[in-house]
Protein backbone atom coordinates (compact mmCIF):
# COMPACT_ATOMS: atom_id res chain seq x y z
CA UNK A 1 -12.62 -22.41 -22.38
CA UNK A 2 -8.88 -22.93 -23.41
CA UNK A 3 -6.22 -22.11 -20.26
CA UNK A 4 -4.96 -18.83 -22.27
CA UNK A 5 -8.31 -17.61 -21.91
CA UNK A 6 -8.88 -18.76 -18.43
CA UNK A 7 -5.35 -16.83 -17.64
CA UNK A 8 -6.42 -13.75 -19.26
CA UNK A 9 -9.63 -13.79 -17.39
CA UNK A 10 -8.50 -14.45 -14.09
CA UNK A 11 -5.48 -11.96 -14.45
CA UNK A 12 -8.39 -9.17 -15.35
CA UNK A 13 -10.56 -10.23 -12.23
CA UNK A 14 -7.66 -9.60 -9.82
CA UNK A 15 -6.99 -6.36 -11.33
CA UNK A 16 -10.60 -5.41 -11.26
CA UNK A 17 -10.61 -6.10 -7.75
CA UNK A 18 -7.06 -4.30 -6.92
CA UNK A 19 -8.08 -1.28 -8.31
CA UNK A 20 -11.37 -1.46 -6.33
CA UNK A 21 -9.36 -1.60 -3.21
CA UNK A 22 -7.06 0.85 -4.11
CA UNK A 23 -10.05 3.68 -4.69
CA UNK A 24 -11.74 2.36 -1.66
CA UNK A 25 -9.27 1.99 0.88
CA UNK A 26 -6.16 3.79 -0.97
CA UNK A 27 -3.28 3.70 2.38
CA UNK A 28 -2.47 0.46 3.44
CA UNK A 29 0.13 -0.43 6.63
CA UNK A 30 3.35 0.30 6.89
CA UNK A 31 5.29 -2.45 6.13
CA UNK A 32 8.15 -1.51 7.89
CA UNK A 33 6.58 -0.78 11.52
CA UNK A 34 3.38 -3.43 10.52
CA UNK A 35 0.57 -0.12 11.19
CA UNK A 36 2.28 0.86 14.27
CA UNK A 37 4.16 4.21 13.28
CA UNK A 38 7.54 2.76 15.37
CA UNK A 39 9.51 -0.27 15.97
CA UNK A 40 8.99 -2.98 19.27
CA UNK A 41 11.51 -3.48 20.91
CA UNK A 42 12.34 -5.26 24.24
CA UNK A 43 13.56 -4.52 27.56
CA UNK A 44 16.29 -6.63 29.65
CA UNK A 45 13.46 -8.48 30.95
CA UNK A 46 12.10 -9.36 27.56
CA UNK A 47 8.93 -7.03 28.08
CA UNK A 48 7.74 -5.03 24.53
CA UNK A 49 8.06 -1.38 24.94
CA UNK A 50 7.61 1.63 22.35
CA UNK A 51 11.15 1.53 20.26
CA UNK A 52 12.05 4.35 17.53
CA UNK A 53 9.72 6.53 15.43
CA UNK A 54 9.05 5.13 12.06
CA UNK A 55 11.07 7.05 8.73
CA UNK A 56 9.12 5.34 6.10
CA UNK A 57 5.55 6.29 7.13
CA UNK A 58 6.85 9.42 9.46
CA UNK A 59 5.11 7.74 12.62
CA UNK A 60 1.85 7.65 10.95
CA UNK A 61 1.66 3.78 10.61
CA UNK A 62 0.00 4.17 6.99
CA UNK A 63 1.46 4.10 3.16
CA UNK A 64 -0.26 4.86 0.26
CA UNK A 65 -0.99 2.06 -2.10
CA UNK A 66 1.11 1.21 -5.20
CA UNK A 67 -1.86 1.12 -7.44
CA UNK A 68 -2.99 4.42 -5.80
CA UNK A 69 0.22 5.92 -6.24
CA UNK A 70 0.30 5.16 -9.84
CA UNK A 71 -2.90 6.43 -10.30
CA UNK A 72 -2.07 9.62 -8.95
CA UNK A 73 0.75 10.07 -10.95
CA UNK A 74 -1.09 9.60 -14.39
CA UNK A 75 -4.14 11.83 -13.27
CA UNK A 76 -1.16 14.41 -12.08
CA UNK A 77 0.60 13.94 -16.07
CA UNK A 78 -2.73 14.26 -17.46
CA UNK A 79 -3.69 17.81 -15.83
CA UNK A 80 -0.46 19.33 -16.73
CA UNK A 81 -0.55 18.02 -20.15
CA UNK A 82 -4.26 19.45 -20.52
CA UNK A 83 -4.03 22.90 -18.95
């Protein structure tokens, strides 16, 4: 098997297996807050305590998936176009 062919394989495996995780599990953590829906902070003692609500996720502590989001977007395109 030549390396171009080797590439092209491997490059279509990942994919396969990105798009399985994006229809089986399609919101991943928030990368901002890690999954926690707000930020740690610390007190004057150095002890973790709740800090401010998360924007990005709105306090949920999940995002939806780039490959999920795309997705949607070309199902949502294709509907309009064939109503």
């Amino acid at each position: 098997m030549t390396p171009a062919l080797l590439a092209i394989a491997l490059l279509a495996i990942i994919t396969l297996c990105y798009v399985a995780v994006c229809a089986g599990s399609p919101f991943g953590n928030c990368r901002k807050c890690r999954g926690f829906g707000f930020a740690m902070t610390t007190d004057r003692r150095g002890k973790l305590k709740r800090g401010k609500h998360c924007r990005r996720c709105d306090g949920v502590g999940k995002r939806i998936r780039v490959g999920r989001h795309l997705y949607n977007l070309a199902a949502r395109i294709h509907r309009d176009g064939t109503r």
